[in-house]
Protein backbone atom coordinates (compact mmCIF):
# COMPACT_ATOMS: atom_id res chain seq x y z
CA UNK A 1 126.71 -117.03 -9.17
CA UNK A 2 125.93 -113.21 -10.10
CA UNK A 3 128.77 -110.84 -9.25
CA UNK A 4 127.77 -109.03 -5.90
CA UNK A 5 128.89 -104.94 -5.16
CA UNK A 6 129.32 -103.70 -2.43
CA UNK A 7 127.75 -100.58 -0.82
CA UNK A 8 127.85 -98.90 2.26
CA UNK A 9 125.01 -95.81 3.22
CA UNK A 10 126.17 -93.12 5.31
CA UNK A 11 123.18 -91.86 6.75
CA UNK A 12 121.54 -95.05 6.09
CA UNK A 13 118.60 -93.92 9.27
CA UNK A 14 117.09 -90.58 7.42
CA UNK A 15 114.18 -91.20 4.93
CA UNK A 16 115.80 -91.21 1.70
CA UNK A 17 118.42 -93.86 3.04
CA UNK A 18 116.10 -96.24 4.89
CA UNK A 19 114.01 -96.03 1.35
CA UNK A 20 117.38 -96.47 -0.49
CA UNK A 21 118.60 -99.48 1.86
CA UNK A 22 114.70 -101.08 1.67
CA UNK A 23 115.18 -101.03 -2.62
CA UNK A 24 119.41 -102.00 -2.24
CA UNK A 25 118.14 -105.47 0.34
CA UNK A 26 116.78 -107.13 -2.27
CA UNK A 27 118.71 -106.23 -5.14
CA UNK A 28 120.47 -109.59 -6.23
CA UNK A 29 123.81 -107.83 -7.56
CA UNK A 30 124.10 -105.63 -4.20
CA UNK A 31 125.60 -106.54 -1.14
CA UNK A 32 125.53 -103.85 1.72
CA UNK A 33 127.78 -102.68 4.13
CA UNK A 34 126.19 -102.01 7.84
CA UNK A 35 127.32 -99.85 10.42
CA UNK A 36 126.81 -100.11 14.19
CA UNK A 37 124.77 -97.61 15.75
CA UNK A 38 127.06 -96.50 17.96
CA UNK A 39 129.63 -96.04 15.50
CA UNK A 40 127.34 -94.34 13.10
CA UNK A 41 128.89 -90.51 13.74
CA UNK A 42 132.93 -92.54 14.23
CA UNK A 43 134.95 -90.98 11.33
CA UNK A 44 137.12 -94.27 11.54
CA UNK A 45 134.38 -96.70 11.07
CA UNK A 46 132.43 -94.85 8.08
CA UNK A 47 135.92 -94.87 6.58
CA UNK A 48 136.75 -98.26 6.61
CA UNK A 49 133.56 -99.29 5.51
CA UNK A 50 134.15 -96.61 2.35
CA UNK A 51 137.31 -98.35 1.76
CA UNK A 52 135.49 -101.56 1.20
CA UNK A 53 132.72 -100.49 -0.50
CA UNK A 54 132.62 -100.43 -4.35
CA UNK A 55 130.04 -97.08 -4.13
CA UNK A 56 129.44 -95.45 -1.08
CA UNK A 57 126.08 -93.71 -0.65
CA UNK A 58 125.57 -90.32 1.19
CA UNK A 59 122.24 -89.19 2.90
CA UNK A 60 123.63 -86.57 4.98
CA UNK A 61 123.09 -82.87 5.54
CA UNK A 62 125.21 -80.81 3.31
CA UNK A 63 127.49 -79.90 5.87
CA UNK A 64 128.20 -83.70 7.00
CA UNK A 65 128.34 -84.76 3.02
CA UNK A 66 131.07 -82.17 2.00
CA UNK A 67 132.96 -84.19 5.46
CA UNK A 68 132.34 -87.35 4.58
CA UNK A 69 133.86 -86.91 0.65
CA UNK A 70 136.64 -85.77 2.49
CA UNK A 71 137.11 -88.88 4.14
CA UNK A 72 135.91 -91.06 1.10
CA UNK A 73 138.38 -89.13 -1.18
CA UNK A 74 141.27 -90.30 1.78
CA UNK A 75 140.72 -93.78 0.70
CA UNK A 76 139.89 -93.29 -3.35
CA UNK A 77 136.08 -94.32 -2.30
CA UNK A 78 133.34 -93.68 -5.61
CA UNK A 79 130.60 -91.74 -4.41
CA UNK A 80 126.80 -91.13 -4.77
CA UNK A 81 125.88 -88.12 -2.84
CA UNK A 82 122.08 -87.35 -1.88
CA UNK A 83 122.23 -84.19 -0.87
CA UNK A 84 122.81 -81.05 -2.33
CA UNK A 85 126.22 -80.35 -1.76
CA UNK A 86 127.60 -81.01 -4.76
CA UNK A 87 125.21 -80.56 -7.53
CA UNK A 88 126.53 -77.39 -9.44
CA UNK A 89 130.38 -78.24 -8.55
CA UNK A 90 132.98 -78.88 -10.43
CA UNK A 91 134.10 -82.52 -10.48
CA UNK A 92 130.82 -83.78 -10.17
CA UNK A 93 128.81 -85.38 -12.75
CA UNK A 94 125.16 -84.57 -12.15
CA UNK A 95 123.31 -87.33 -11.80
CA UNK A 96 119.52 -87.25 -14.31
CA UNK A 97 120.92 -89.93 -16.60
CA UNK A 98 118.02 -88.43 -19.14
CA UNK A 99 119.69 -85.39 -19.06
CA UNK A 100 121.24 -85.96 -22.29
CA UNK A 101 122.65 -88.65 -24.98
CA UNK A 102 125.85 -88.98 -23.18
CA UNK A 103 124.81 -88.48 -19.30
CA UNK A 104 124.84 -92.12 -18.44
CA UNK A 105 128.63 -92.64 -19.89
CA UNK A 106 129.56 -89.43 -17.83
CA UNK A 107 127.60 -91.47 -14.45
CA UNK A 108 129.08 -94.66 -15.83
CA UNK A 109 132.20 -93.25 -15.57
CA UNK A 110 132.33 -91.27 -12.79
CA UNK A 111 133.79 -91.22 -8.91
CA UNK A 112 131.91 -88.66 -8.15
CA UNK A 113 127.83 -88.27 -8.62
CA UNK A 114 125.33 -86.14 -7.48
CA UNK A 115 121.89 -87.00 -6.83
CA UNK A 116 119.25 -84.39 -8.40
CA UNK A 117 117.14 -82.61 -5.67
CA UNK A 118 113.36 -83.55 -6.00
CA UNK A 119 111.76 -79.97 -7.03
CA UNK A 120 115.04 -80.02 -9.29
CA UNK A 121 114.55 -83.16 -11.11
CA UNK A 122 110.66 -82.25 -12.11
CA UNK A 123 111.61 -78.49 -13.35
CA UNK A 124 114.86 -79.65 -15.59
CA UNK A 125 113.57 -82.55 -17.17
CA UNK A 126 110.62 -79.59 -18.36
CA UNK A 127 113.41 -76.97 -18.82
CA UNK A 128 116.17 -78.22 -20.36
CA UNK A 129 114.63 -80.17 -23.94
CA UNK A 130 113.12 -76.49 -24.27
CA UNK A 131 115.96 -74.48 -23.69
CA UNK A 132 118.68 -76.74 -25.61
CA UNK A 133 115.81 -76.40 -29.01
CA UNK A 134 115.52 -72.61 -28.51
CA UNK A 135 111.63 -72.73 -27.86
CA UNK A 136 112.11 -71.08 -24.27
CA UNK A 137 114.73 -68.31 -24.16
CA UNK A 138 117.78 -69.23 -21.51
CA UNK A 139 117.16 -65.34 -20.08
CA UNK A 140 113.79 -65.66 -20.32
CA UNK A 141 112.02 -64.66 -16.12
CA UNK A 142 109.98 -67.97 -15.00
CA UNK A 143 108.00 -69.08 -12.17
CA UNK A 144 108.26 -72.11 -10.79
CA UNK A 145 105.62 -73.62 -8.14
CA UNK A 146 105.59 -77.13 -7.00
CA UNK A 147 103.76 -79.37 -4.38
CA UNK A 148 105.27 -82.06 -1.72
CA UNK A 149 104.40 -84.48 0.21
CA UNK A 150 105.61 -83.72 3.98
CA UNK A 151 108.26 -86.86 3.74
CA UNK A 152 110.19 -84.19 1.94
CA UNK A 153 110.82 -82.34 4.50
CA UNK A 154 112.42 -84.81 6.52
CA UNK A 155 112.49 -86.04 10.45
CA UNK A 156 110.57 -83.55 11.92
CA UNK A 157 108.19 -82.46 8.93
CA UNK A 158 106.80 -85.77 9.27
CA UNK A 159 106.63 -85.85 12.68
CA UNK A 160 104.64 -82.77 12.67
CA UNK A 161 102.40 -84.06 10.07
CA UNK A 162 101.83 -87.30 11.33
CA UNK A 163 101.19 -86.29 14.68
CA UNK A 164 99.09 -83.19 13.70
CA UNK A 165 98.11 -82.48 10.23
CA UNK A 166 98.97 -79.12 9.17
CA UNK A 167 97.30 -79.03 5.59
CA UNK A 168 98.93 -77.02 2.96
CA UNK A 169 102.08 -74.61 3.87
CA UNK A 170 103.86 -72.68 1.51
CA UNK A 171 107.79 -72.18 2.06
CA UNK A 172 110.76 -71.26 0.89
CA UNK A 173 109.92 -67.34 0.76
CA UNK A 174 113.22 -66.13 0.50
CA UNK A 175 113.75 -66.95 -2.66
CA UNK A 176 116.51 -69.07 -1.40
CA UNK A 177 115.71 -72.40 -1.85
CA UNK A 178 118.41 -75.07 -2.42
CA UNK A 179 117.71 -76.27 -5.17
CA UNK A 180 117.48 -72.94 -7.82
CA UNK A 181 121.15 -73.51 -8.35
CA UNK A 182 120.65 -76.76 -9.90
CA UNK A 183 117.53 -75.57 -11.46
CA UNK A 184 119.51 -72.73 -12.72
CA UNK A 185 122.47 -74.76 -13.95
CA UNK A 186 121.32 -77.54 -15.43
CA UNK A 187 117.83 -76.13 -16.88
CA UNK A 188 119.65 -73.98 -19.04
CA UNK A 189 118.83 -70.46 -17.81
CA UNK A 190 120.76 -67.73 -17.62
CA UNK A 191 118.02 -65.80 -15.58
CA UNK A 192 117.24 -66.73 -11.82
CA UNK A 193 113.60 -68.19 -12.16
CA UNK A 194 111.32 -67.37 -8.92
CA UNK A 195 110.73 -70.45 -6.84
CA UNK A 196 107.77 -71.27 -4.79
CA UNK A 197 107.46 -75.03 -2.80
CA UNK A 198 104.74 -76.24 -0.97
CA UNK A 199 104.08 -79.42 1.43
CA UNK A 200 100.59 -80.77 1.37
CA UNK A 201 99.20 -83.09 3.57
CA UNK A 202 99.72 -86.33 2.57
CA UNK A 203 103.06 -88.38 2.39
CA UNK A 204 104.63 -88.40 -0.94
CA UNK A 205 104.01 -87.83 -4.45
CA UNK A 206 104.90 -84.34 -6.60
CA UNK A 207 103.82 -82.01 -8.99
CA UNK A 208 105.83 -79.29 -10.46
CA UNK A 209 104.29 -76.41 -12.51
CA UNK A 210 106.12 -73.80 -14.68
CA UNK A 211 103.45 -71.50 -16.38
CA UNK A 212 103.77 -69.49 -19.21
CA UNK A 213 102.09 -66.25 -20.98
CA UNK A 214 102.38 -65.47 -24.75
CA UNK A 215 103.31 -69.50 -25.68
CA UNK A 216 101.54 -71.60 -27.56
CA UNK A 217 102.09 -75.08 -25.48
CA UNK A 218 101.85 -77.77 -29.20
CA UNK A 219 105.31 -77.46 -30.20
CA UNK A 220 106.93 -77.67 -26.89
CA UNK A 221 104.58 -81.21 -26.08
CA UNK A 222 105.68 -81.93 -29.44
CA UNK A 223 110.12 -81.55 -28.55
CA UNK A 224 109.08 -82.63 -24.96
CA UNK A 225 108.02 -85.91 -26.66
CA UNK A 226 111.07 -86.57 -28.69
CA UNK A 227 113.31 -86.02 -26.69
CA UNK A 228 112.21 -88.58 -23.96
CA UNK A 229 111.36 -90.92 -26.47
CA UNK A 230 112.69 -94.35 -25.56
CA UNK A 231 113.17 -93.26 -21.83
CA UNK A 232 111.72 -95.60 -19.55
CA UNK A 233 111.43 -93.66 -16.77
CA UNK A 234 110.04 -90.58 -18.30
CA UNK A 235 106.52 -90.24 -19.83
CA UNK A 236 105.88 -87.59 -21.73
CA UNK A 237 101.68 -87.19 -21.90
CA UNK A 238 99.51 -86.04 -25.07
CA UNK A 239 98.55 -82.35 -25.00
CA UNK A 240 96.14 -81.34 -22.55
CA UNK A 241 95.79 -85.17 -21.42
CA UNK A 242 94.51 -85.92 -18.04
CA UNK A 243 93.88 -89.30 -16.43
CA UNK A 244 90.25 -90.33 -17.29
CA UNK A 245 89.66 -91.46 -13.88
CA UNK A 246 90.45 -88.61 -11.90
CA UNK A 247 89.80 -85.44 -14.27
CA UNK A 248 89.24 -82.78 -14.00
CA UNK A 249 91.83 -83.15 -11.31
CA UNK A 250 95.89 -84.05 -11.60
CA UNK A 251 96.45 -86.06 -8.15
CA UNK A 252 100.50 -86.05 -6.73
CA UNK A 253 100.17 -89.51 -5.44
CA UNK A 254 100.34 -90.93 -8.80
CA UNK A 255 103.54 -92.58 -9.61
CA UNK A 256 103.79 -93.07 -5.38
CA UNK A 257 107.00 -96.10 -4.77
CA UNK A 258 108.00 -96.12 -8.55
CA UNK A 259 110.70 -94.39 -10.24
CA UNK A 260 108.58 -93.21 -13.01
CA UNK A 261 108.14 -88.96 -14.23
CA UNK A 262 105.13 -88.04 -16.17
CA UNK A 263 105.49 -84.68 -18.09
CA UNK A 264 102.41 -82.63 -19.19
CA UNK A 265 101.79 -79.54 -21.47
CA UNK A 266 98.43 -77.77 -21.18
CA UNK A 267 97.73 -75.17 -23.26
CA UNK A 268 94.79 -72.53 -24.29
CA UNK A 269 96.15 -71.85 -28.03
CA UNK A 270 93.94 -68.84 -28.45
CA UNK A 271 94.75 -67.23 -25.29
CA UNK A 272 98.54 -68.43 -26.08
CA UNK A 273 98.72 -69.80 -22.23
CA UNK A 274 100.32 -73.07 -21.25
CA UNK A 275 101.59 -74.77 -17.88
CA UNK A 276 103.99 -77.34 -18.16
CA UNK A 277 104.21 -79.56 -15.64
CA UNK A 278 105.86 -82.95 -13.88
CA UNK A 279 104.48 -85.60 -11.72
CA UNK A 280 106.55 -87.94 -9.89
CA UNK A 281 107.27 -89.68 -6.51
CA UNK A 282 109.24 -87.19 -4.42
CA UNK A 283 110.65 -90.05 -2.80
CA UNK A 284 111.51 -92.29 -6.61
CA UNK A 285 112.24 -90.40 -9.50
CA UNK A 286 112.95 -87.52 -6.58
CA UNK A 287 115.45 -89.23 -4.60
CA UNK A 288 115.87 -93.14 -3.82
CA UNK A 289 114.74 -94.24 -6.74
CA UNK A 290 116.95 -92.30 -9.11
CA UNK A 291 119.61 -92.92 -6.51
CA UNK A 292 119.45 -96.49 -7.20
CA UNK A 293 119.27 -95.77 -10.92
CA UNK A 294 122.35 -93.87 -10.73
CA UNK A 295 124.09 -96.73 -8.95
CA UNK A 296 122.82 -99.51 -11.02
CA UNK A 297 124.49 -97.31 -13.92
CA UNK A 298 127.75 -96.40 -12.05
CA UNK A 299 128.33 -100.58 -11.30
CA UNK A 300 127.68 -101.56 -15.28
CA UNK A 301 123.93 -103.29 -14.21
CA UNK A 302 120.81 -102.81 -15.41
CA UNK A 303 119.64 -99.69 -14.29
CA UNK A 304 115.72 -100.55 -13.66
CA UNK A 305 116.86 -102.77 -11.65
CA UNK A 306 114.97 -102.58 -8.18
CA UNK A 307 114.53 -98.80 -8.05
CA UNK A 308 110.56 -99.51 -7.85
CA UNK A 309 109.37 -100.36 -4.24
């Protein structure tokens, strides 16, 4: 018989854990920990459930995350946290295994992980392959505008959507968005870029766009391309490739339930204009999916293992 781990999800009822706890119930290494209802907010119970668990999951509000390591830490309890408490801290080992050559040894490793926000995970996977080879200056001002689906917004953005349809909104306008540290940290800039989310009306699915004036788009397609070579999770698309079937168009609903990350480059050469951008589920690659990839890697398994719905 198969070794079985143990994990227990605190916060197991918001979106990202019931999507986490639907991959984890059929995984055949994974056996998880359950909470009663009533003792779902009982300091006590969550602990003693952390003390059994070999990882212990967080989908919590920031606030509730930073007390709930508290209480993990009490009992020497590994964590994965979700939310985005803990992404820039010290401690912490940030948790995009395709980060770099050693970032799965450092989440292998680790007590302490943090999940990559969403927005984040689309815009550093673009930023940081460019920044590291020098063909995007670290100071260098950028905009970055992306695209949701409204289960990104949790409870009651989907509540409001499903009930009544709002179309497109644009937030986020005080340039204070949650994740720019991250985006900040771990793209390699030195310089704040501008941020600018959306929520469109429709579930899930992503697309992140970072354009650029005065850049000729081949050679970053071409580092883009090398340095996810091999990944399995990230798909790095020819120059100005679109899908056959849908051009002119680029839909967000693409990669919907999987763990998977398409990367693009478009570029005018002679105009010396070129958007980069990433497609993925906000929901997979953007936060269960990778979630359970980061988990699969922290217990020693294989880490594609059931991080597709």
């Amino acid at each position: 018989m198969s070794q079985k781990y143990r994990v227990f999800i605190d916060g197991q009822a918001g979106t990202t854990g019931l999507q986490i706890q639907q991959r984890l119930a059929r995984h055949p290494h994974i056996e998880l920990l359950s909470i009663d209802d009533a003792q779902r907010k009982e300091a006590s119970a969550r602990q003693a459930l952390m003390k059994q668990a070999d990882v212990t999951i967080l989908c919590l509000p920031d606030a509730a995350a930073r007390e709930a390591v508290a209480l993990a830490d009490e009992v020497g309890a590994r964590v994965l946290d979700a939310s985005s408490a803990h992404r820039v801290q010290d401690g912490w080992v940030y948790g995009l295994p395709e980060l770099d050559a050693g970032q799965r040894e450092k989440i292998r490793q680790a007590s302490h992980v943090s999940n990559p926000g969403c927005y984040a995970t689309g815009a550093i996977a673009l930023l940081a392959p460019l920044t590291r080879a020098g063909l995007l200056a670290a100071d260098r001002p950028l905009a970055i505008n992306a695209v949701s689906g409204y289960s990104g917004g949790g409870k009651a953005m989907i509540e409001k959507y499903q009930q009544q349809g709002t179309g497109f909104a644009a937030y986020g306008l005080g340039f204070d968005h949650k994740h720019l540290k991250e985006m900040q940290a771990w793209g390699g800039l030195s310089t704040r870029p501008i941020f600018q989310p959306g929520v469109g009306d429709y579930a899930q699915g992503m697309l992140v766009f970072i354009p650029l004036n005065d850049t000729d788009g081949e050679p970053l397609q071409r580092e883009l391309a090398a340095f996810y070579a091999g990944q399995q999770f990230i798909q790095v698309r020819e120059l100005n490739n679109l899908d056959g079937d849908t051009a002119p168009y680029l839909l967000p609903e693409a990669l919907n339930n999987s763990n998977n990350m398409e990367l693009f480059v478009f570029t005018h050469p002679q105009q010396r204009q070129t958007i980069l951008v990433a497609r993925l589920d906000n929901l997979g690659k953007g936060a269960s999916g990778a979630a359970v990839q980061n988990l699969n890697i922290m217990l020693g398994l294989a880490e594609e293992t059931c991080v597709n719905l």
